[in-house]
N, C-alpha and C. Protein backbone atom coordinates (compact mmCIF):
# COMPACT_ATOMS: atom_id res chain seq x y z
N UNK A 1 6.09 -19.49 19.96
CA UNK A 1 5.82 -18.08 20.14
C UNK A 1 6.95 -17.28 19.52
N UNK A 2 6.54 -16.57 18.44
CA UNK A 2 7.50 -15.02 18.38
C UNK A 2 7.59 -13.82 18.85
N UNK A 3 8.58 -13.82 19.24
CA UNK A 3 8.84 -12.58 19.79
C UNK A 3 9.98 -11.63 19.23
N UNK A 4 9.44 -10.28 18.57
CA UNK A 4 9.77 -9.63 17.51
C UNK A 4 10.94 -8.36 18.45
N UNK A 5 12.42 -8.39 18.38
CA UNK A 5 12.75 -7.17 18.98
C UNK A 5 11.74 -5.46 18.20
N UNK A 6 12.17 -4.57 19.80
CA UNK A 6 11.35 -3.28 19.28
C UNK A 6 11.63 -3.02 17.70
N UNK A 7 13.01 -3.20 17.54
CA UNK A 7 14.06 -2.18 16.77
C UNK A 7 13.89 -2.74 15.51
N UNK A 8 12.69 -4.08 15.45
CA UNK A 8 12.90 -4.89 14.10
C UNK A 8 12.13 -4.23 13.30
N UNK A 9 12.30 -3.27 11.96
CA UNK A 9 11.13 -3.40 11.21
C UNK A 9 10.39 -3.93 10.33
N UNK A 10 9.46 -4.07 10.78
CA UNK A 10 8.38 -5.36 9.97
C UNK A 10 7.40 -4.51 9.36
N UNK A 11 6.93 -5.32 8.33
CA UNK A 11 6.44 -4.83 6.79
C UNK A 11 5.30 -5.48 6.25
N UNK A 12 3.76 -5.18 6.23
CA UNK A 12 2.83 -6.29 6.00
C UNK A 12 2.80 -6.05 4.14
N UNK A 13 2.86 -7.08 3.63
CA UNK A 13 2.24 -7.36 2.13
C UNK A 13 0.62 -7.10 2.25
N UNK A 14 0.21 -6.26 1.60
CA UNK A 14 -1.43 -6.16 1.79
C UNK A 14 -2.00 -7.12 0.53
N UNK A 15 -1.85 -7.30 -0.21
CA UNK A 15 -2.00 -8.55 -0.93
C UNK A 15 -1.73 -9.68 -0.85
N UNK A 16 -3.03 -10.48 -1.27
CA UNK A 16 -2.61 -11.99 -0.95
C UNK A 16 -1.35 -12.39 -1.72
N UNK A 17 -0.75 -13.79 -1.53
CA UNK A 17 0.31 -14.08 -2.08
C UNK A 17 -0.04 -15.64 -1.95
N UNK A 18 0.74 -16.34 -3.13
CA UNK A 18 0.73 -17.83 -2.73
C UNK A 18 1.35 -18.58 -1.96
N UNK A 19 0.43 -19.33 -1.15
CA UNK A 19 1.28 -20.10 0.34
C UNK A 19 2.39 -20.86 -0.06
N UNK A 20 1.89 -21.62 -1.86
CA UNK A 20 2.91 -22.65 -1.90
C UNK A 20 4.49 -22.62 -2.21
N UNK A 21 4.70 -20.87 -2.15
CA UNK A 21 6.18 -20.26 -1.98
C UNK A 21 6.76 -20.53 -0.63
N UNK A 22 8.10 -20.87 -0.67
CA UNK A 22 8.98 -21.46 0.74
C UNK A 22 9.40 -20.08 0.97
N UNK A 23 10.47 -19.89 1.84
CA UNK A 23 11.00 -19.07 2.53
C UNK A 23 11.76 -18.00 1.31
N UNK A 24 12.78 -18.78 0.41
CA UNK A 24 13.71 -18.45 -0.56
C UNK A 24 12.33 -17.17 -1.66
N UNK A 25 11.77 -18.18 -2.09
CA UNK A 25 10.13 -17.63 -3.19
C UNK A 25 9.48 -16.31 -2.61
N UNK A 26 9.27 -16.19 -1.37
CA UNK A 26 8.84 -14.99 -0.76
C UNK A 26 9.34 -13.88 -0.01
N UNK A 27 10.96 -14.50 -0.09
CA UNK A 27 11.95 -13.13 -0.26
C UNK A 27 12.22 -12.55 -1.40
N UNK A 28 12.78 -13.54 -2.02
CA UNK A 28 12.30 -12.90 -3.71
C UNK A 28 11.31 -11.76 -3.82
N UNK A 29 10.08 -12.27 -3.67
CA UNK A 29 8.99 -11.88 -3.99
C UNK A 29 8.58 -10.40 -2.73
N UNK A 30 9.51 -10.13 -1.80
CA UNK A 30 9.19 -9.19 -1.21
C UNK A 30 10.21 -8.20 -1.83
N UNK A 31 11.72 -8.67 -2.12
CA UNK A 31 12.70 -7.71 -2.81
C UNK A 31 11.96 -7.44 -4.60
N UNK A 32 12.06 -7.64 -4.55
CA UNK A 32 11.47 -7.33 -6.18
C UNK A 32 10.13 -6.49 -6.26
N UNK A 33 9.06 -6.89 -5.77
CA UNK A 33 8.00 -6.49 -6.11
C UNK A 33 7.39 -5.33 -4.83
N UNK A 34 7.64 -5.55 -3.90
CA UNK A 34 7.57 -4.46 -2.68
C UNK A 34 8.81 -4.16 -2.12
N UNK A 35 9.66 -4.17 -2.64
CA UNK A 35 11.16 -3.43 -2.36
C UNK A 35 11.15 -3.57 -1.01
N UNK A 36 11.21 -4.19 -0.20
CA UNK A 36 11.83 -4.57 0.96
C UNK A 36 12.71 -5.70 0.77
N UNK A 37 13.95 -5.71 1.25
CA UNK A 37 15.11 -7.22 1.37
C UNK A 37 14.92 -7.62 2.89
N UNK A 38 14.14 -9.00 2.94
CA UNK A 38 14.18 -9.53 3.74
C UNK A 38 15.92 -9.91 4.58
N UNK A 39 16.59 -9.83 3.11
CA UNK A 39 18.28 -10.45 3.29
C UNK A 39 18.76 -8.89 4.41
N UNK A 40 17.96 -7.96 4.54
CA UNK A 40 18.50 -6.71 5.22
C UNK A 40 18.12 -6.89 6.23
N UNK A 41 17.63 -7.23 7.22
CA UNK A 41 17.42 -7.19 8.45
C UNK A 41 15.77 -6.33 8.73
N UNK A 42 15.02 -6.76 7.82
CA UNK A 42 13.34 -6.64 7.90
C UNK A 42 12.94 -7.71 8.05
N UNK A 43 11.55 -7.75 8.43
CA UNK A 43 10.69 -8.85 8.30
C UNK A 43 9.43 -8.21 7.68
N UNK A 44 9.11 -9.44 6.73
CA UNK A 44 8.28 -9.10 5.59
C UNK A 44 6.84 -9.93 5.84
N UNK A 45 5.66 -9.87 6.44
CA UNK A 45 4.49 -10.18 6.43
C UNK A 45 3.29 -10.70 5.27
N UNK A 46 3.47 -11.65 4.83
CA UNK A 46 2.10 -12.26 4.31
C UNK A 46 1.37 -12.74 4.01
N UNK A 47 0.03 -12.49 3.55
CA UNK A 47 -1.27 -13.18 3.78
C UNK A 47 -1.40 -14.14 2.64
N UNK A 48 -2.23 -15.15 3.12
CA UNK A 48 -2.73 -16.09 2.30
C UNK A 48 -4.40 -15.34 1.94
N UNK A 49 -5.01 -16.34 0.76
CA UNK A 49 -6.48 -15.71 0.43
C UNK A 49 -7.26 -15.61 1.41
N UNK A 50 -7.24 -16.56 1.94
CA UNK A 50 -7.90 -17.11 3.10
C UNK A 50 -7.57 -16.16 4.42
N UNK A 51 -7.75 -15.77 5.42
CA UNK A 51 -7.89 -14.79 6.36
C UNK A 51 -7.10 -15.62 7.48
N UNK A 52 -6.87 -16.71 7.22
CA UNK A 52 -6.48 -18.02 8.23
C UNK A 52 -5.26 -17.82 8.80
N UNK A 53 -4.66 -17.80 7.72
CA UNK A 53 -2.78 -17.78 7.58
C UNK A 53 -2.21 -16.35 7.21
N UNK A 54 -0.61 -17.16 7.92
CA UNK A 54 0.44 -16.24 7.96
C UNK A 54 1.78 -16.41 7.81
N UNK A 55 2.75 -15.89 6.86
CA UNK A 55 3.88 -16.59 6.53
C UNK A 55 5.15 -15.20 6.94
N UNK A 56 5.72 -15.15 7.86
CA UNK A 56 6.80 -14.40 8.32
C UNK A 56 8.29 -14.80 7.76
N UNK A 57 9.02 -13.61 6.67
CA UNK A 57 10.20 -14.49 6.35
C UNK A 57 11.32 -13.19 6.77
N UNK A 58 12.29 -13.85 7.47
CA UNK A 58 13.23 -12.45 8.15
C UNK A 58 14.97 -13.33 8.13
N UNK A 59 15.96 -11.86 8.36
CA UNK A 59 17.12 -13.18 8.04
C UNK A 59 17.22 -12.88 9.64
N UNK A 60 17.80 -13.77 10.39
CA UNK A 60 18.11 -13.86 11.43
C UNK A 60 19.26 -13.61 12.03
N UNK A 61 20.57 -13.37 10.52
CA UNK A 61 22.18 -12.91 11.03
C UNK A 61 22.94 -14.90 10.72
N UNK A 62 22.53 -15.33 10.47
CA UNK A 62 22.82 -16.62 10.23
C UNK A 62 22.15 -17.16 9.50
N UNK A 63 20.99 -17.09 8.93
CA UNK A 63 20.07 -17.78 7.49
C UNK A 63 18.70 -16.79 7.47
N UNK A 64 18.31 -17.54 6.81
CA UNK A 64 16.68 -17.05 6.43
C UNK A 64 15.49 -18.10 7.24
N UNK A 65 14.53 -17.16 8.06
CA UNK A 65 14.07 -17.87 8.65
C UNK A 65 12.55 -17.62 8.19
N UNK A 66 11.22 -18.76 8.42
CA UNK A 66 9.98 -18.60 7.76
C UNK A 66 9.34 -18.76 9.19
N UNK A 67 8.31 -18.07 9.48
CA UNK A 67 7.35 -18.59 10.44
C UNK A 67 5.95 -18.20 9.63
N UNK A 68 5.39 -19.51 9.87
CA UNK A 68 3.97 -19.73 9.46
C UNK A 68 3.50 -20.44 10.31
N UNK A 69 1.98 -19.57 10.61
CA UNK A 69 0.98 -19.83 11.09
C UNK A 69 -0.55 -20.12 10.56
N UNK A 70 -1.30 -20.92 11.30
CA UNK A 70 -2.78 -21.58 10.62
C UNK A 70 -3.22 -20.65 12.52
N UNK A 71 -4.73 -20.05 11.95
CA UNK A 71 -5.34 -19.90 13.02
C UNK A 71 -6.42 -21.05 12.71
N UNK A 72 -7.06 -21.93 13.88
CA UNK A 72 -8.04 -22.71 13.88
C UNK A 72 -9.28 -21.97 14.35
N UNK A 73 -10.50 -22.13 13.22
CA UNK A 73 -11.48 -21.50 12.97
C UNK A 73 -11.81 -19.79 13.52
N UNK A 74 -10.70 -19.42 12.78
CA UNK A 74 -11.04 -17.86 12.95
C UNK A 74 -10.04 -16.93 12.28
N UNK A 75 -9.91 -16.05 11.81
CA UNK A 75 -8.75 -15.49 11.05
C UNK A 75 -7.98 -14.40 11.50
N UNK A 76 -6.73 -13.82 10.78
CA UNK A 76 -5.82 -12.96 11.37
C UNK A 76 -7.21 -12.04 11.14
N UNK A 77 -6.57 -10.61 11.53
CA UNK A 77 -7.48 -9.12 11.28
C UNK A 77 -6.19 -8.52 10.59
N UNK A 78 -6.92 -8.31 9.03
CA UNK A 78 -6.02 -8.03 8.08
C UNK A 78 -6.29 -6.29 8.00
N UNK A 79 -5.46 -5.78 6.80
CA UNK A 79 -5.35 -4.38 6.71
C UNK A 79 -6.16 -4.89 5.35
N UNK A 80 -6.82 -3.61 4.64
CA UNK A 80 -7.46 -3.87 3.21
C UNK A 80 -6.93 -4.08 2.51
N UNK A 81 -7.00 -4.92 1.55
CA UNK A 81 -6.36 -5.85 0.26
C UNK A 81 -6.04 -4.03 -0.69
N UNK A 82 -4.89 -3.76 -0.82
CA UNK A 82 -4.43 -2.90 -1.51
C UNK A 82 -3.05 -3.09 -2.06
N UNK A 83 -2.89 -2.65 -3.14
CA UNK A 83 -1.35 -2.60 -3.58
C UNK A 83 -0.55 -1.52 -2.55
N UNK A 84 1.11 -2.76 -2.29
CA UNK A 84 2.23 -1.82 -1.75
C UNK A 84 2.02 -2.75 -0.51
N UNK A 85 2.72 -2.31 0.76
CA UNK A 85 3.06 -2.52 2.25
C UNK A 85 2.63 -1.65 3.16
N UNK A 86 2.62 -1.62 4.23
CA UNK A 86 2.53 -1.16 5.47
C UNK A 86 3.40 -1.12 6.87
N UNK A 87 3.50 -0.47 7.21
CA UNK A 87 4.96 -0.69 8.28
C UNK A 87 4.02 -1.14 9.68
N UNK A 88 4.62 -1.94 10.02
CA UNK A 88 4.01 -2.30 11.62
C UNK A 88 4.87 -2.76 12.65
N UNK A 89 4.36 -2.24 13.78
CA UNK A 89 5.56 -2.23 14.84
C UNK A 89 5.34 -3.85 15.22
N UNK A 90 6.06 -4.20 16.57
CA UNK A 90 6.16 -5.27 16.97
C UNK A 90 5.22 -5.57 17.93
N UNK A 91 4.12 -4.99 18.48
CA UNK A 91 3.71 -5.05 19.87
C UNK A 91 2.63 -5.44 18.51
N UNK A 92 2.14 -4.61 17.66
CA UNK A 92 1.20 -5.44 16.49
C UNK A 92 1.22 -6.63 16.11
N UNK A 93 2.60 -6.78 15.43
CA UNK A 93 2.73 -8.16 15.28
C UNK A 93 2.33 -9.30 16.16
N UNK A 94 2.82 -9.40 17.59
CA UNK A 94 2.15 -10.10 18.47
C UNK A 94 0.83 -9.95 18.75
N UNK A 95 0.36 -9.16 18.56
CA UNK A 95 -1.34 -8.92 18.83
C UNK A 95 -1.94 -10.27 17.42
N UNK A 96 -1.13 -9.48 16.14
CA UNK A 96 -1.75 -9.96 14.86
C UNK A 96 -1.56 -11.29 15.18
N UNK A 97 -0.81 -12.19 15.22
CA UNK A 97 0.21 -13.16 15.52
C UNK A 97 -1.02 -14.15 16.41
N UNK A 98 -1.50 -13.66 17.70
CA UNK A 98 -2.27 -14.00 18.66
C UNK A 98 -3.92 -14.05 18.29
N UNK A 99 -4.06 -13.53 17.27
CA UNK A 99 -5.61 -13.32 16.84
C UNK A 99 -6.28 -11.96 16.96
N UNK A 100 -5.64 -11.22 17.93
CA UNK A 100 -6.48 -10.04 18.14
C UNK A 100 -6.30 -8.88 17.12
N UNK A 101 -7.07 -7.68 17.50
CA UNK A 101 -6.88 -6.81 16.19
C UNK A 101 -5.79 -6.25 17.04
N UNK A 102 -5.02 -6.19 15.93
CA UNK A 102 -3.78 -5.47 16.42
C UNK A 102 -4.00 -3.41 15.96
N UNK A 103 -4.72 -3.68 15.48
CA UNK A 103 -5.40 -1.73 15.11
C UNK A 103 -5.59 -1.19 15.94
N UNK A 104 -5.83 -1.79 16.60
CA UNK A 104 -6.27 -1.26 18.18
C UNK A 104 -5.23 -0.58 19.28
N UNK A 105 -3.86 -1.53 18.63
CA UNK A 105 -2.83 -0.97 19.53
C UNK A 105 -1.82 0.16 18.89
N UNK A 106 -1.97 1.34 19.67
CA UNK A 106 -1.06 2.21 19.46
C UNK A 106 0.17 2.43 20.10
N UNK A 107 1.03 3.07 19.88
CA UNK A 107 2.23 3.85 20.80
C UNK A 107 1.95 4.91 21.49
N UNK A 108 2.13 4.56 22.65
CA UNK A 108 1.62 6.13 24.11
C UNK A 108 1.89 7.28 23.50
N UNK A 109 1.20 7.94 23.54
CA UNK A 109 1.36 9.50 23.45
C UNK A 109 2.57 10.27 24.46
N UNK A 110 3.41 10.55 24.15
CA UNK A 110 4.36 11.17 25.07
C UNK A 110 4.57 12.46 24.96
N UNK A 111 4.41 13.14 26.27
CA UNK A 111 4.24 14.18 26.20
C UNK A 111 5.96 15.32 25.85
N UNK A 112 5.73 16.12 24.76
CA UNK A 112 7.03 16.50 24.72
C UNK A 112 7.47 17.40 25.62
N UNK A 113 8.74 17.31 26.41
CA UNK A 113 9.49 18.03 27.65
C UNK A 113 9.24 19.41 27.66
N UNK A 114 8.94 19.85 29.03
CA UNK A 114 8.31 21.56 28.88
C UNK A 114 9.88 22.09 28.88
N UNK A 115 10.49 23.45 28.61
CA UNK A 115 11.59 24.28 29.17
C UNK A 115 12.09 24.52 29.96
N UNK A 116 13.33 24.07 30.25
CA UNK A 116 13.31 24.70 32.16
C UNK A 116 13.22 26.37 32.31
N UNK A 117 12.48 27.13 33.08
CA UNK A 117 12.59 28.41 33.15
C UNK A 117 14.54 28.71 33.75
């Protein structure tokens, strides 16, 4: 199980990408081509063709770390195949992570503080 701090920001690739890149190949490939540095303290999200998989690459303060996932017979709930990224919080990620649609989950509406008379 991952569990993403609030404060982390994470970044989905909306394009597929190839699985058979390791950890090193798809930081690269997130600094260069969608300008996020995984080496900065992001985590960079993405998809295989297939709806199945998921490859998470983030530095941890001590190396570079990969988490990949296979869902068995059923797939993540992706954003539309478009050029560029998407920012997504962490309570998503675990939704995405878990199978469910994570679209679904928002941040509470908070109401802003009235004046004191």
């Amino acid at each position: 199980m991952l569990t993403a701090p609030a404060s982390l920001m994470i970044y989905v690739a909306t394009q597929p990408v190839d699985f058979r890149k390791g950890a090193e190949g798809l930081a690269l490939l997130a600094k260069e081509t969608l300008g996020r540095d995984p080496m900065k303290g992001v985590a960079v999200v993405f998809r295989a063709k297939r709806a199945d998989r998921v490859k998470i690459v983030v530095w941890d303060g001590r190396g570079l770390v990969m988490y990949w996932k296979r869902l068995d017979g059923s797939g993540f709930k992706w954003p539309p195949i478009v050029a560029g990224v998407m920012r997504m919080n962490a309570a998503q990620l675990s939704a995405l992570l878990a199978g469910m649609d994570w679209t679904r989950m928002h941040a509470p509406r908070i109401p802003q503080p009235k004046a004191l008379a």
